[in-house]
C-alpha atoms as a PDB file:
ATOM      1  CA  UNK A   1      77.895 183.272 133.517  1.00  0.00           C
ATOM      2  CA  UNK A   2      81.166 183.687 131.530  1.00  0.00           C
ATOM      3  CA  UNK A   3      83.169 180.781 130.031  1.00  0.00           C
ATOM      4  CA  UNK A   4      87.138 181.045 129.765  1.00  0.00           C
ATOM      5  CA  UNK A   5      90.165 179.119 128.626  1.00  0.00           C
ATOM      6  CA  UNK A   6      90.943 178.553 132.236  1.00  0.00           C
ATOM      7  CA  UNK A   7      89.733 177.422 135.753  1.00  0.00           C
ATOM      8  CA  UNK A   8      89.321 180.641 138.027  1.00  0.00           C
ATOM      9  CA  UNK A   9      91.869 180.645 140.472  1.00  0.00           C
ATOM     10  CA  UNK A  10      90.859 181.903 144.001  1.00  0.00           C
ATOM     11  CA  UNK A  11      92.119 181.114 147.604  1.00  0.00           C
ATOM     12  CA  UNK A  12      88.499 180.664 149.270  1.00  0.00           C
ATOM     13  CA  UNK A  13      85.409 180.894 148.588  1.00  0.00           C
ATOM     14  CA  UNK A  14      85.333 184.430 150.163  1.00  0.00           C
ATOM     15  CA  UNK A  15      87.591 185.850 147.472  1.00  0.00           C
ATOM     16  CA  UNK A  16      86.174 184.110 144.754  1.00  0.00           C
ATOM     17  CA  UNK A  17      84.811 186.614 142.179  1.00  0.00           C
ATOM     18  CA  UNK A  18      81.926 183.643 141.353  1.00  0.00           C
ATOM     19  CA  UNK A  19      78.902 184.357 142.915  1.00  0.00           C
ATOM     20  CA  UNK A  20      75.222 184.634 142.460  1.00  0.00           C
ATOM     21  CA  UNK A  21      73.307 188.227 144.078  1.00  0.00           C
ATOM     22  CA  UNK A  22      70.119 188.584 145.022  1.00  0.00           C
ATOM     23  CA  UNK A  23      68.159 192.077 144.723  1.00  0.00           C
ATOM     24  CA  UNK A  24      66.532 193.633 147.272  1.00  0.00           C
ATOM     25  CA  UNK A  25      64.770 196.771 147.722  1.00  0.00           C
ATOM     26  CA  UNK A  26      66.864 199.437 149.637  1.00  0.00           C
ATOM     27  CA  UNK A  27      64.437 199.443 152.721  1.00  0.00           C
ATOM     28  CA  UNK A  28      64.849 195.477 153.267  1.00  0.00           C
ATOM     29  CA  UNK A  29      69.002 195.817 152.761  1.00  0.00           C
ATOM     30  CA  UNK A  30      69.869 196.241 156.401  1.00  0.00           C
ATOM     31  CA  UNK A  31      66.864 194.048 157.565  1.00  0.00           C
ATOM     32  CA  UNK A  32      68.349 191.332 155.142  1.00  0.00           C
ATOM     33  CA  UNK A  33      71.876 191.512 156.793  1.00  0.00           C
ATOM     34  CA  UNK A  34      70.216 191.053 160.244  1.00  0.00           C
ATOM     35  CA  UNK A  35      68.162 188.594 159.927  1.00  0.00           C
ATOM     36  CA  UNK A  36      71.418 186.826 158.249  1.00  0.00           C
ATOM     37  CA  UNK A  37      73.627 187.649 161.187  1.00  0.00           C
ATOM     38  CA  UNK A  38      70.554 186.169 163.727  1.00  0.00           C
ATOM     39  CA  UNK A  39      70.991 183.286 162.482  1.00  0.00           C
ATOM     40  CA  UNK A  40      74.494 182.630 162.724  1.00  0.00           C
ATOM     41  CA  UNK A  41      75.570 183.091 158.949  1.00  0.00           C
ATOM     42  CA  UNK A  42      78.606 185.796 158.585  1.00  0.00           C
ATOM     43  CA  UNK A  43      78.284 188.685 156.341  1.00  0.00           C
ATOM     44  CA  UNK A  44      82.180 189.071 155.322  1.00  0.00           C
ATOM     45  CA  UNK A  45      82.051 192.256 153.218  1.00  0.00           C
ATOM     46  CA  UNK A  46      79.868 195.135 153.406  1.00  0.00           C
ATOM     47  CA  UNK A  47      80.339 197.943 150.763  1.00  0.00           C
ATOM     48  CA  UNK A  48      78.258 200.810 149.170  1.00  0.00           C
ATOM     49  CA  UNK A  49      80.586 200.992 145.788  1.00  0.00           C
ATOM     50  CA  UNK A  50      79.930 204.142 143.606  1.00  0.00           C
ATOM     51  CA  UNK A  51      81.700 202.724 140.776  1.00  0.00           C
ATOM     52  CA  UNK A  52      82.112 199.329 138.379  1.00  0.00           C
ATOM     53  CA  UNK A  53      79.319 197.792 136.439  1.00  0.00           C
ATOM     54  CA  UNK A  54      77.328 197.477 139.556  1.00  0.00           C
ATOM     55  CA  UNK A  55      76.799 200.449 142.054  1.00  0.00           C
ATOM     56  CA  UNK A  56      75.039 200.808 145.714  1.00  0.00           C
ATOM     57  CA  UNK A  57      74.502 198.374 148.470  1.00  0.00           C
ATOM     58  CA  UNK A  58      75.718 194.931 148.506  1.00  0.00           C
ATOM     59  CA  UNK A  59      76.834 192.776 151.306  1.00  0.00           C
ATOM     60  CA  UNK A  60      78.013 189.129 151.150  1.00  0.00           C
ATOM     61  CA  UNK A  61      77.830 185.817 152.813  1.00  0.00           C
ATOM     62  CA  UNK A  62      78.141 181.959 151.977  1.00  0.00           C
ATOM     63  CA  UNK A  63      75.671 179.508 152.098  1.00  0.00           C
ATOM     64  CA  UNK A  64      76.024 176.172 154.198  1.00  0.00           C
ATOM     65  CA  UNK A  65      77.633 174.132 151.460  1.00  0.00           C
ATOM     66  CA  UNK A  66      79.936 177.478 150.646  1.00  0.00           C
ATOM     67  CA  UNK A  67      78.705 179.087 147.613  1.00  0.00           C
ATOM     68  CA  UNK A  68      79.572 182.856 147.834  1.00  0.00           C
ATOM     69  CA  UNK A  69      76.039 184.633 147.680  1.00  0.00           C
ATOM     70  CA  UNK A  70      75.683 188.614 147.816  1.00  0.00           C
ATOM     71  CA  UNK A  71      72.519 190.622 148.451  1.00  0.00           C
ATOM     72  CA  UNK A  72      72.484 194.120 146.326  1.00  0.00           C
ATOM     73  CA  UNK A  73      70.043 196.958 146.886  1.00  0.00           C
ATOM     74  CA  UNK A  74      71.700 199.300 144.008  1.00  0.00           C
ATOM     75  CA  UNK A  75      69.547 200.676 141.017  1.00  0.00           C
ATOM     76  CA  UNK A  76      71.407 197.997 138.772  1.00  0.00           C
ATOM     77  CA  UNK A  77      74.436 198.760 135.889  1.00  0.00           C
ATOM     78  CA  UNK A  78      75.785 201.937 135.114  1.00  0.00           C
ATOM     79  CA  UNK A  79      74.303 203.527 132.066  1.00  0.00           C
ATOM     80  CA  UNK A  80      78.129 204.405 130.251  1.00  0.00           C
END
């Protein structure tokens, strides 16, 4: 959690940077997005970044009430 001066700005909930992740290991990354998409939640964004503070996996989805929510199988932040 940050604080700032300002309310973030964002045009949905999908583009909103706000968002809590939840680690998994890499083996139950793909299982995770398809037992999501069985049960009729979208994924909206599937990416394997290789660079930022966090690198690997990740895939996100909101939750019924519309909290952005992202699952991450990566090794965690970049050592600079």
């Amino acid at each position: 959690m940050a604080k700032g001066n300002e309310p973030l700005k964002y045009d949905s909930a999908k583009t909103t940077p706000v968002h809590h992740a939840f680690k998994v290991t890499p083996e139950d990354f793909e299982p995770s997005i398809e037992f999501l998409r069985k049960n009729g939640v979208e994924v909206f964004n599937i990416e394997n970044r290789n660079e930022g503070v966090f690198w690997g996996p990740q895939a996100y989805f909101l939750d019924p009430d519309g909290n952005k929510l992202e699952i991450y199988a990566g090794p965690g932040a970049k050592k600079a």
